[in-house]
PDB file of N, CA and C in Angstrom:
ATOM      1  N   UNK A   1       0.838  -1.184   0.000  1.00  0.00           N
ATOM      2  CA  UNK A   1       0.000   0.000   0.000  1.00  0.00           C
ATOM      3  C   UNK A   1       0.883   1.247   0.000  1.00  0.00           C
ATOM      4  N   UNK A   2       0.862   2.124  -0.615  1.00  0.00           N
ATOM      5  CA  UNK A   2       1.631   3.272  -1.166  1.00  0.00           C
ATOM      6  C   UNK A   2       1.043   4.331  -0.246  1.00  0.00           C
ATOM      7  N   UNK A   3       1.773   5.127   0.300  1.00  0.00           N
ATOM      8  CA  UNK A   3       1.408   6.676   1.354  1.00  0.00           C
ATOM      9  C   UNK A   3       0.702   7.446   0.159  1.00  0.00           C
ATOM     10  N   UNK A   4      -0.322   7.875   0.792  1.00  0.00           N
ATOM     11  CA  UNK A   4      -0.566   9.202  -0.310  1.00  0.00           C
ATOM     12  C   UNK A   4       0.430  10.594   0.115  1.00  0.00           C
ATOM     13  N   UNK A   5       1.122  11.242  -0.618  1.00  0.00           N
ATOM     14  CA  UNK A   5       1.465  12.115  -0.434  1.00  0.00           C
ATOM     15  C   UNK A   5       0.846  13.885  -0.052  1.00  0.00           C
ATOM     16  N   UNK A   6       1.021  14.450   1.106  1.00  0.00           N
ATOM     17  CA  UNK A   6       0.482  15.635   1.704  1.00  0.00           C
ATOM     18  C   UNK A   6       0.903  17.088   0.357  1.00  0.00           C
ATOM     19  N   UNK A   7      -0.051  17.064  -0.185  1.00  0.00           N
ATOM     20  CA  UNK A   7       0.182  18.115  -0.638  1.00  0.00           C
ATOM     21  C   UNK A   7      -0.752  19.273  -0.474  1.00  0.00           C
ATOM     22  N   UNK A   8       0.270  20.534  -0.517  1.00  0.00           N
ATOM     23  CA  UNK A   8      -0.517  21.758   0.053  1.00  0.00           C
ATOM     24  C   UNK A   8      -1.257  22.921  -1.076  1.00  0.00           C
ATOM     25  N   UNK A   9      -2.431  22.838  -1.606  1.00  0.00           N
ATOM     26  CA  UNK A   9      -2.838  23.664  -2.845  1.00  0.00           C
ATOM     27  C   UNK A   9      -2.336  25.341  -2.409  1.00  0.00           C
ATOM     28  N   UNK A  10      -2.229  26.002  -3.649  1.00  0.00           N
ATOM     29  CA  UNK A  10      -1.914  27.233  -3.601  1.00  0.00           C
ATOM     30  C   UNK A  10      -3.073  27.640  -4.352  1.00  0.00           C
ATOM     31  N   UNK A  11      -3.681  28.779  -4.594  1.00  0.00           N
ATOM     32  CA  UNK A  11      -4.733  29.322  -4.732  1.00  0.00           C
ATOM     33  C   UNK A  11      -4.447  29.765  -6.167  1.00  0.00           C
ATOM     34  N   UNK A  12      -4.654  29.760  -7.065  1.00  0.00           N
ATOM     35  CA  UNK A  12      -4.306  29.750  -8.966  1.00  0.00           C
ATOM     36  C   UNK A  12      -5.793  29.387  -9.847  1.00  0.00           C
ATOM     37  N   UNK A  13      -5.382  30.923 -10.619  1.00  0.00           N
ATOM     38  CA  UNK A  13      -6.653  30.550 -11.925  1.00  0.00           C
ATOM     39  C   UNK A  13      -6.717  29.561 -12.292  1.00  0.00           C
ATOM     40  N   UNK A  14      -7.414  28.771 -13.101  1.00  0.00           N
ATOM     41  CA  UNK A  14      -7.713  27.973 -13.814  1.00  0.00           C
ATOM     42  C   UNK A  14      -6.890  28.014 -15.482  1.00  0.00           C
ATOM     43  N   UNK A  15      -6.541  27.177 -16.068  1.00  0.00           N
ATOM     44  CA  UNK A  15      -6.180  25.798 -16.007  1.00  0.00           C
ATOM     45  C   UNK A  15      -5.041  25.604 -14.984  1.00  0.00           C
ATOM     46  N   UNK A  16      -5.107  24.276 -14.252  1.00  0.00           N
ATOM     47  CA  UNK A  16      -4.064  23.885 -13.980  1.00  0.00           C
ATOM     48  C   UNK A  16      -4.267  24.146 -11.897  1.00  0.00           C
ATOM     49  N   UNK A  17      -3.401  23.719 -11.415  1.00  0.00           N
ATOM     50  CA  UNK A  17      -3.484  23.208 -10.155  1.00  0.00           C
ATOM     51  C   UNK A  17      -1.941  23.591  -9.931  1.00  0.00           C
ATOM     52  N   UNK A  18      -1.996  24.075  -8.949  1.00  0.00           N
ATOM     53  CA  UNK A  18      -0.779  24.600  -8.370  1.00  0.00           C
ATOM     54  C   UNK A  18       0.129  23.627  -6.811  1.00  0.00           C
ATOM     55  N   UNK A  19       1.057  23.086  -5.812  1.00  0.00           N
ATOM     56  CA  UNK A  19       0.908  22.758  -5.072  1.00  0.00           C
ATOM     57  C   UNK A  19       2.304  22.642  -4.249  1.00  0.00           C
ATOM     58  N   UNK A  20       2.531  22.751  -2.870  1.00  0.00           N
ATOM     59  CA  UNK A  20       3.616  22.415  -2.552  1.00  0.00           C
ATOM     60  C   UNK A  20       3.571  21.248  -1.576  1.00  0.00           C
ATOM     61  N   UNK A  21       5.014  21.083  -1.426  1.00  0.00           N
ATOM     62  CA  UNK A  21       4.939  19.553  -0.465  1.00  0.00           C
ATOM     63  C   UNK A  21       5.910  19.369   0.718  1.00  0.00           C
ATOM     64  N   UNK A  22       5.946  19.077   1.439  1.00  0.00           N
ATOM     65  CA  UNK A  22       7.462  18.395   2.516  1.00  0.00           C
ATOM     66  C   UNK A  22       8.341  17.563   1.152  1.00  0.00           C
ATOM     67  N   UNK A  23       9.663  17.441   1.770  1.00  0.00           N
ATOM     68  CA  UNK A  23       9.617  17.058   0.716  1.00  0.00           C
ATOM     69  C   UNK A  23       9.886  15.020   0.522  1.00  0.00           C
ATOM     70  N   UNK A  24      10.035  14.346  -0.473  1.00  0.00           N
ATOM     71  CA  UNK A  24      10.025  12.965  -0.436  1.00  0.00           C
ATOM     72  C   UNK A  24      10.681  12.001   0.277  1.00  0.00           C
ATOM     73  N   UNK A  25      10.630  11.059   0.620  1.00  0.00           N
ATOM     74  CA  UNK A  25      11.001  10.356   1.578  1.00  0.00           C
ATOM     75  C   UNK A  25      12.421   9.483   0.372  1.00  0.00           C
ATOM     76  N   UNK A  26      13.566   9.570   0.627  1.00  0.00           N
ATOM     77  CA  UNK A  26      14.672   9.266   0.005  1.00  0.00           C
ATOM     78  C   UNK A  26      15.151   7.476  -0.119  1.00  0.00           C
ATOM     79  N   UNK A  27      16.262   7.532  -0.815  1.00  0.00           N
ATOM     80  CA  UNK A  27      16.888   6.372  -0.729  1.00  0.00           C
ATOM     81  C   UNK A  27      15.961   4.973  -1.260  1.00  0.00           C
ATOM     82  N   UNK A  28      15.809   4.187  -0.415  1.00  0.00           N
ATOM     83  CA  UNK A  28      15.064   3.398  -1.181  1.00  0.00           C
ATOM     84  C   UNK A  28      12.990   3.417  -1.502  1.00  0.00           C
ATOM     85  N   UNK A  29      12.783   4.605  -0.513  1.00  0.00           N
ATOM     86  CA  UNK A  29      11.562   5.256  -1.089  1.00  0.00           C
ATOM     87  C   UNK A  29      11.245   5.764  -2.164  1.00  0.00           C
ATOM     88  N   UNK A  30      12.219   6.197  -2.567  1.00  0.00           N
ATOM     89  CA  UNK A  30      11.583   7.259  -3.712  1.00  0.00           C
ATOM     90  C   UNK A  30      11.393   6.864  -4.818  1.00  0.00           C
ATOM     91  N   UNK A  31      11.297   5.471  -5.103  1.00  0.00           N
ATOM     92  CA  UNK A  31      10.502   5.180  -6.205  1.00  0.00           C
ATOM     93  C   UNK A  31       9.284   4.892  -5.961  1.00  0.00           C
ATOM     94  N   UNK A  32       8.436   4.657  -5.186  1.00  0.00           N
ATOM     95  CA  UNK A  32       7.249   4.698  -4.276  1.00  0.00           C
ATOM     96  C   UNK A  32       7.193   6.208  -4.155  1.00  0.00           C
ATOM     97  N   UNK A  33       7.814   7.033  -3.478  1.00  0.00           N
ATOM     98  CA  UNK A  33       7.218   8.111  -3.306  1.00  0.00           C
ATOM     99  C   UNK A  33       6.854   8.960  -4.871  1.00  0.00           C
ATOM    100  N   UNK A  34       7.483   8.863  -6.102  1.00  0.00           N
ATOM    101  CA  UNK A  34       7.256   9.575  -7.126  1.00  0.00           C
ATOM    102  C   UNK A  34       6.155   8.835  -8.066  1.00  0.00           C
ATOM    103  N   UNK A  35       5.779   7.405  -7.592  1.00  0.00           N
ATOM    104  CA  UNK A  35       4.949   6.980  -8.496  1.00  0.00           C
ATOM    105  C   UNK A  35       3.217   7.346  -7.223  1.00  0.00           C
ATOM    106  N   UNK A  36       3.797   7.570  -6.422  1.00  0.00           N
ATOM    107  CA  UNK A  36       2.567   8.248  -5.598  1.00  0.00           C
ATOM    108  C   UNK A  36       1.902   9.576  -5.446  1.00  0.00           C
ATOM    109  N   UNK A  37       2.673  10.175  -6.189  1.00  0.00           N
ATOM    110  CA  UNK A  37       3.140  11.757  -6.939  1.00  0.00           C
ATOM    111  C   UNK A  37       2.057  11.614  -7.971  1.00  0.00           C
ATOM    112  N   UNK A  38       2.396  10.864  -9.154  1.00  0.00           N
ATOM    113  CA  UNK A  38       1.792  10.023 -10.226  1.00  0.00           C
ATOM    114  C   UNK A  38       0.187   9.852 -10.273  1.00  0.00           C
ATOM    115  N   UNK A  39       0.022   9.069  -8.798  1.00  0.00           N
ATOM    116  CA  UNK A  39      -0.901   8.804  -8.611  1.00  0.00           C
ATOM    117  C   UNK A  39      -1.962   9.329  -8.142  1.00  0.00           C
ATOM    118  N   UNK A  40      -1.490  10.783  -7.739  1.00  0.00           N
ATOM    119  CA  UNK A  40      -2.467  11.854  -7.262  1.00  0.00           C
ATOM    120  C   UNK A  40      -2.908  12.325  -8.225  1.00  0.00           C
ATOM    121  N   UNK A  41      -2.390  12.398  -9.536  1.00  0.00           N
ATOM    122  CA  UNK A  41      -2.347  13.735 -10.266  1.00  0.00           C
ATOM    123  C   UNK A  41      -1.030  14.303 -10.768  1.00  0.00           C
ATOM    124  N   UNK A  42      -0.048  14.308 -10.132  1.00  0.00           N
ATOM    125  CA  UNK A  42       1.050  15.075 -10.123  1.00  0.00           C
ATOM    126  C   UNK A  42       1.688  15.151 -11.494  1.00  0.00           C
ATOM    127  N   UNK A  43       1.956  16.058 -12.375  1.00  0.00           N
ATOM    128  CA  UNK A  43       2.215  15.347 -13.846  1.00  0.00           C
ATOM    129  C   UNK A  43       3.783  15.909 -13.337  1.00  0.00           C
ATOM    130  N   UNK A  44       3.968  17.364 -13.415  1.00  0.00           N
ATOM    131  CA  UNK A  44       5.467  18.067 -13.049  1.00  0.00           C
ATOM    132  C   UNK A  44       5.850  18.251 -11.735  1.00  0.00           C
ATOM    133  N   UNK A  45       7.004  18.216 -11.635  1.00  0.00           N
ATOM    134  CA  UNK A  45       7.719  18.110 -10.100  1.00  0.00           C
ATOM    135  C   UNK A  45       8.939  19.260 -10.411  1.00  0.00           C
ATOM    136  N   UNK A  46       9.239  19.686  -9.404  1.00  0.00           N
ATOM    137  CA  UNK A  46      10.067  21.056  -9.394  1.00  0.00           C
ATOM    138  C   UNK A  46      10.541  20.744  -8.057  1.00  0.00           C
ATOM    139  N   UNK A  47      11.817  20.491  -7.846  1.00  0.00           N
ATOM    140  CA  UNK A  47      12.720  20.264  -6.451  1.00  0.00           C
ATOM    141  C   UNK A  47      13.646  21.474  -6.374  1.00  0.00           C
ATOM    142  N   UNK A  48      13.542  22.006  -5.130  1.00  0.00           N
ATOM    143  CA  UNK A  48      14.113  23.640  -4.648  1.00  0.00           C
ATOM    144  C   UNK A  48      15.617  23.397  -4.194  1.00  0.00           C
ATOM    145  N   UNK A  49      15.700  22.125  -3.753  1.00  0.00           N
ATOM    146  CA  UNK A  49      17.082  21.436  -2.779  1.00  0.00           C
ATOM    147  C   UNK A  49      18.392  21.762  -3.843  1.00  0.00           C
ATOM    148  N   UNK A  50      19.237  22.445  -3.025  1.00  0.00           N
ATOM    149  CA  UNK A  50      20.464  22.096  -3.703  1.00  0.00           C
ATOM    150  C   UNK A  50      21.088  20.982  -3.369  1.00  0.00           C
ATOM    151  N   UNK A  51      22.634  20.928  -4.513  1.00  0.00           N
ATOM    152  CA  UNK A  51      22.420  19.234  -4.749  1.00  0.00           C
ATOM    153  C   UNK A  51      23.388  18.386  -3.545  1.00  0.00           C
ATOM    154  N   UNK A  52      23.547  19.589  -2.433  1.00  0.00           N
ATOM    155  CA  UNK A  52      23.978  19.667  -0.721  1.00  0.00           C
ATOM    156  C   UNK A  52      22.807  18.553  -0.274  1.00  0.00           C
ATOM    157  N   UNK A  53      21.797  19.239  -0.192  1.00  0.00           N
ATOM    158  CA  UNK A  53      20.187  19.132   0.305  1.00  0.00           C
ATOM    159  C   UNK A  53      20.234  18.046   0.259  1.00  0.00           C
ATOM    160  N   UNK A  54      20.369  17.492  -1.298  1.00  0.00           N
ATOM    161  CA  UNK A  54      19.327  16.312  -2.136  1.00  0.00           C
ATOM    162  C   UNK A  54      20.085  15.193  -1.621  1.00  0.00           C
ATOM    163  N   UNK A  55      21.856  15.369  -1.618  1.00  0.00           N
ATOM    164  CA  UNK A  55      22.883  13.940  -1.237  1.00  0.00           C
ATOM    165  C   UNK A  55      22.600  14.129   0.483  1.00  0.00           C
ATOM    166  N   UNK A  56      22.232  14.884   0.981  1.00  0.00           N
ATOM    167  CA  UNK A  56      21.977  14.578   2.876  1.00  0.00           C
ATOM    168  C   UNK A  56      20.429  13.722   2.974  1.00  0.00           C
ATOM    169  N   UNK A  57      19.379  14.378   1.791  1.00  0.00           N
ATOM    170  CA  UNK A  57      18.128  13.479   2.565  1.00  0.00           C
ATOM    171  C   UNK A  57      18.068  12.175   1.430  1.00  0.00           C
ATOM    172  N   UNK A  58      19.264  11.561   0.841  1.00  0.00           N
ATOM    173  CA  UNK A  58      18.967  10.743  -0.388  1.00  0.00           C
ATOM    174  C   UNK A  58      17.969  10.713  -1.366  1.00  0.00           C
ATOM    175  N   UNK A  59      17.674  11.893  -1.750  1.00  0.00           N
ATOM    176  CA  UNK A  59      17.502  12.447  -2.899  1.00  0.00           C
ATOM    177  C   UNK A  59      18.126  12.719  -4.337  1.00  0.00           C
ATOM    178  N   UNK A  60      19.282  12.064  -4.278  1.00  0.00           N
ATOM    179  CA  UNK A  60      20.571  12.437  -5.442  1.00  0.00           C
ATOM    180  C   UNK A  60      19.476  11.654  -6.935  1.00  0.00           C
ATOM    181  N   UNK A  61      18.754  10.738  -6.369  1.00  0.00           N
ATOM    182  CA  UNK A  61      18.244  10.148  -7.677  1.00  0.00           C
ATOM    183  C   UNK A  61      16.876  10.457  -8.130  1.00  0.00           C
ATOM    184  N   UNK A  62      16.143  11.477  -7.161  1.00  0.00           N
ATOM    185  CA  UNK A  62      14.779  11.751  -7.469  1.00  0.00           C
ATOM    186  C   UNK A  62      14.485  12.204  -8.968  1.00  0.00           C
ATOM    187  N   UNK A  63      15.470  12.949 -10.068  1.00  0.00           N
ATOM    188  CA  UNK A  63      15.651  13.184 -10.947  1.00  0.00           C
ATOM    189  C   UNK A  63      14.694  11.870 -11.846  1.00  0.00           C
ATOM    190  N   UNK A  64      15.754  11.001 -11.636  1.00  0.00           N
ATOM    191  CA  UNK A  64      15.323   9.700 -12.270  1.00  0.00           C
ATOM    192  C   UNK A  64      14.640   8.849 -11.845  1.00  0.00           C
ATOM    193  N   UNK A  65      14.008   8.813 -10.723  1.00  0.00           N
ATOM    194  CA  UNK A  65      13.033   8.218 -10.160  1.00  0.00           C
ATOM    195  C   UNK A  65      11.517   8.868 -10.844  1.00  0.00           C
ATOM    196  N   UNK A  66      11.388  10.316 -10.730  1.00  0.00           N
ATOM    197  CA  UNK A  66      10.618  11.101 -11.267  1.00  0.00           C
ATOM    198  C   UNK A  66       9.987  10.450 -12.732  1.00  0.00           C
ATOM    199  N   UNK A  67      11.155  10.735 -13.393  1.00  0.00           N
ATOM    200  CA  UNK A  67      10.875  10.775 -14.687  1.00  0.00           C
ATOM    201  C   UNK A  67      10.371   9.300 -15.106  1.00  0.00           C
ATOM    202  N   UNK A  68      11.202   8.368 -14.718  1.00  0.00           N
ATOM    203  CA  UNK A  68      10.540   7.034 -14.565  1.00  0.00           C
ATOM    204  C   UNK A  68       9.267   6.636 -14.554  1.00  0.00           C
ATOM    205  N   UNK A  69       8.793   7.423 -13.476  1.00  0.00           N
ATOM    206  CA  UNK A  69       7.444   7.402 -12.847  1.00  0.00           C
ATOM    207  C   UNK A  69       6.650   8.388 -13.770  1.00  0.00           C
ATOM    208  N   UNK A  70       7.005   8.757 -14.969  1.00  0.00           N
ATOM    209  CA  UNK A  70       6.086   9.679 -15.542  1.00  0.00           C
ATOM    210  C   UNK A  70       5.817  10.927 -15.451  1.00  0.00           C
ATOM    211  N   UNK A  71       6.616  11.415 -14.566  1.00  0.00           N
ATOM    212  CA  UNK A  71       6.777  13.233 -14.339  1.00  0.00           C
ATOM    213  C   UNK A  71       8.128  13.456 -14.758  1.00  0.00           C
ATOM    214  N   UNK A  72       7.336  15.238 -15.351  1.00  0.00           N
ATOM    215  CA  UNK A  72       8.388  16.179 -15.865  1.00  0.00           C
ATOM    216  C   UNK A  72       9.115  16.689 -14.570  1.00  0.00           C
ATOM    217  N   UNK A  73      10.600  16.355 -14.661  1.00  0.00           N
ATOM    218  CA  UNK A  73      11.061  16.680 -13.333  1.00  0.00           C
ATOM    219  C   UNK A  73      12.015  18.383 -13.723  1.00  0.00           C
ATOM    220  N   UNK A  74      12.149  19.178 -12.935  1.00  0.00           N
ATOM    221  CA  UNK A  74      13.113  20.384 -13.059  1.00  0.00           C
ATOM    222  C   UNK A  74      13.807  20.847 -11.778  1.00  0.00           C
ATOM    223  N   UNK A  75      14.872  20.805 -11.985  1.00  0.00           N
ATOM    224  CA  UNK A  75      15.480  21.385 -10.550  1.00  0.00           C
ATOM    225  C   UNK A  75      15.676  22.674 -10.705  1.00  0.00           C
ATOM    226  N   UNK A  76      15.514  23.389  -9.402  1.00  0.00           N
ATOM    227  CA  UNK A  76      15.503  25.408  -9.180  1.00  0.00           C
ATOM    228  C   UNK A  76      16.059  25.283  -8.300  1.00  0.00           C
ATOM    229  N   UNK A  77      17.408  25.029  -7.946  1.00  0.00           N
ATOM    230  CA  UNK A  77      17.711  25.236  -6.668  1.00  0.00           C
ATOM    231  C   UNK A  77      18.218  26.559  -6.151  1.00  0.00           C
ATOM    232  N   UNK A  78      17.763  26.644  -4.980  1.00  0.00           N
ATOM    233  CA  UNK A  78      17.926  27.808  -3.700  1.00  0.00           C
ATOM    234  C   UNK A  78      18.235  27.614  -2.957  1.00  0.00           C
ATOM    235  N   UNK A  79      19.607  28.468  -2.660  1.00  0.00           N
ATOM    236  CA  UNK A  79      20.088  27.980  -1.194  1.00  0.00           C
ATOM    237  C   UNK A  79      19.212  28.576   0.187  1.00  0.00           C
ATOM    238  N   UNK A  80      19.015  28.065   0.745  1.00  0.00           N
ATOM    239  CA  UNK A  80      18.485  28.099   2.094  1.00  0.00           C
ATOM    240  C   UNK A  80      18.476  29.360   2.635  1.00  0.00           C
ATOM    241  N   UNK A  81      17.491  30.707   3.293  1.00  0.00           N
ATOM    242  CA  UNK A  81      17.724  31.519   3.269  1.00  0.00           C
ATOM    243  C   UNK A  81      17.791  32.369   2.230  1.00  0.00           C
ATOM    244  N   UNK A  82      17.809  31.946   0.805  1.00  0.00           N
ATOM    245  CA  UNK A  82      18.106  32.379  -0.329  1.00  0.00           C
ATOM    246  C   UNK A  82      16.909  33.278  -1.021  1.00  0.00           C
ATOM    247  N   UNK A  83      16.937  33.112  -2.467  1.00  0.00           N
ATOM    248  CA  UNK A  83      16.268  33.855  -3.157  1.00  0.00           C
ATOM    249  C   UNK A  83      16.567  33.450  -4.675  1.00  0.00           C
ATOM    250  N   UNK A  84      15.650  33.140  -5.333  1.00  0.00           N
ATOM    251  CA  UNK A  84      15.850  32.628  -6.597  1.00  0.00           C
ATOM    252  C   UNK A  84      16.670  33.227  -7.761  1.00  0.00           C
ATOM    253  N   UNK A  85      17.731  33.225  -8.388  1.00  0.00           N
ATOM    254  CA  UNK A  85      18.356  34.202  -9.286  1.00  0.00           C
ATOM    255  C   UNK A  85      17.491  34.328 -10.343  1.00  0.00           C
ATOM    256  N   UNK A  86      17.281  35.592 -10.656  1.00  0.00           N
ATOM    257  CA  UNK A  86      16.654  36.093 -11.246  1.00  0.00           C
ATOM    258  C   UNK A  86      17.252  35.587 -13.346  1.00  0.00           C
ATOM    259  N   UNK A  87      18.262  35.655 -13.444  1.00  0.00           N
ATOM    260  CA  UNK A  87      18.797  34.618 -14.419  1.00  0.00           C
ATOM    261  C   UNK A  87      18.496  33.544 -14.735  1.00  0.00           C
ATOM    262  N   UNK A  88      18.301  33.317 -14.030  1.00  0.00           N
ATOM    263  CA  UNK A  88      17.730  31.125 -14.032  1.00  0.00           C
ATOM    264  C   UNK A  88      16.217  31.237 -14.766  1.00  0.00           C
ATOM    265  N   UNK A  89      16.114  30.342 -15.361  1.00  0.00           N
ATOM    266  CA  UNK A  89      14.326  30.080 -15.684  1.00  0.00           C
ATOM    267  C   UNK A  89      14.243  28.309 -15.785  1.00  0.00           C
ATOM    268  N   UNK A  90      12.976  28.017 -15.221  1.00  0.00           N
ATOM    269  CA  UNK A  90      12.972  26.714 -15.463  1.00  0.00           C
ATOM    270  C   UNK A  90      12.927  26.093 -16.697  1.00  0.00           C
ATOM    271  N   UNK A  91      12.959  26.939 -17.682  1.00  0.00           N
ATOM    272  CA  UNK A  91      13.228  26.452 -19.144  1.00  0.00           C
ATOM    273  C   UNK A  91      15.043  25.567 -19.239  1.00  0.00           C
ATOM    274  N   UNK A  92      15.872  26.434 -18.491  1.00  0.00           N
ATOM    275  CA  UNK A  92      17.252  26.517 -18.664  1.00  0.00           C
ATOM    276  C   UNK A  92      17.499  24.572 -18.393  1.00  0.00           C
TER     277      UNK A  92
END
């Protein structure tokens, strides 16, 4: 039996569904946790963690776990305290 994952809606026009989350449970979860992603709904995933973050909570493979599982994955990372560079776009 697979966790449903807690996700938090953000308030957004229509089309489309907006949402944030804690973030996934690592290592040998996270192929369970991204096909439970999947299973909500979740089509795109956007991870904030730098790649500090991602190798402390075993996250280094959510990339490919993601995509596996059928989501568009993009990393934005921000350091902690931070602020998004204004340079960056999730296109990049």
């Amino acid at each position: 039996m697979r966790l449903k994952p807690t996700l938090y809606r953000i308030p957004t026009p229509p089309p489309g569904r907006l949402s944030t989350m804690p973030r996934p449970r690592g290592n040998d979860w996270l192929d369970d946790e991204m096909n439970a992603l999947r299973d909500t709904g979740v089509d795109v995933l956007v991870c904030l963690l730098t790649s500090t973050e991602a190798a402390e909570l075993g996250l280094t493979g959510e990339a490919v776990a993601a995509i596996n599982a059928g989501l568009e994955f993009h990393a934005f990372p921000i350091d902690d305290l931070g602020v998004p560079d204004h340079a960056l776009s999730l296109s990049e």
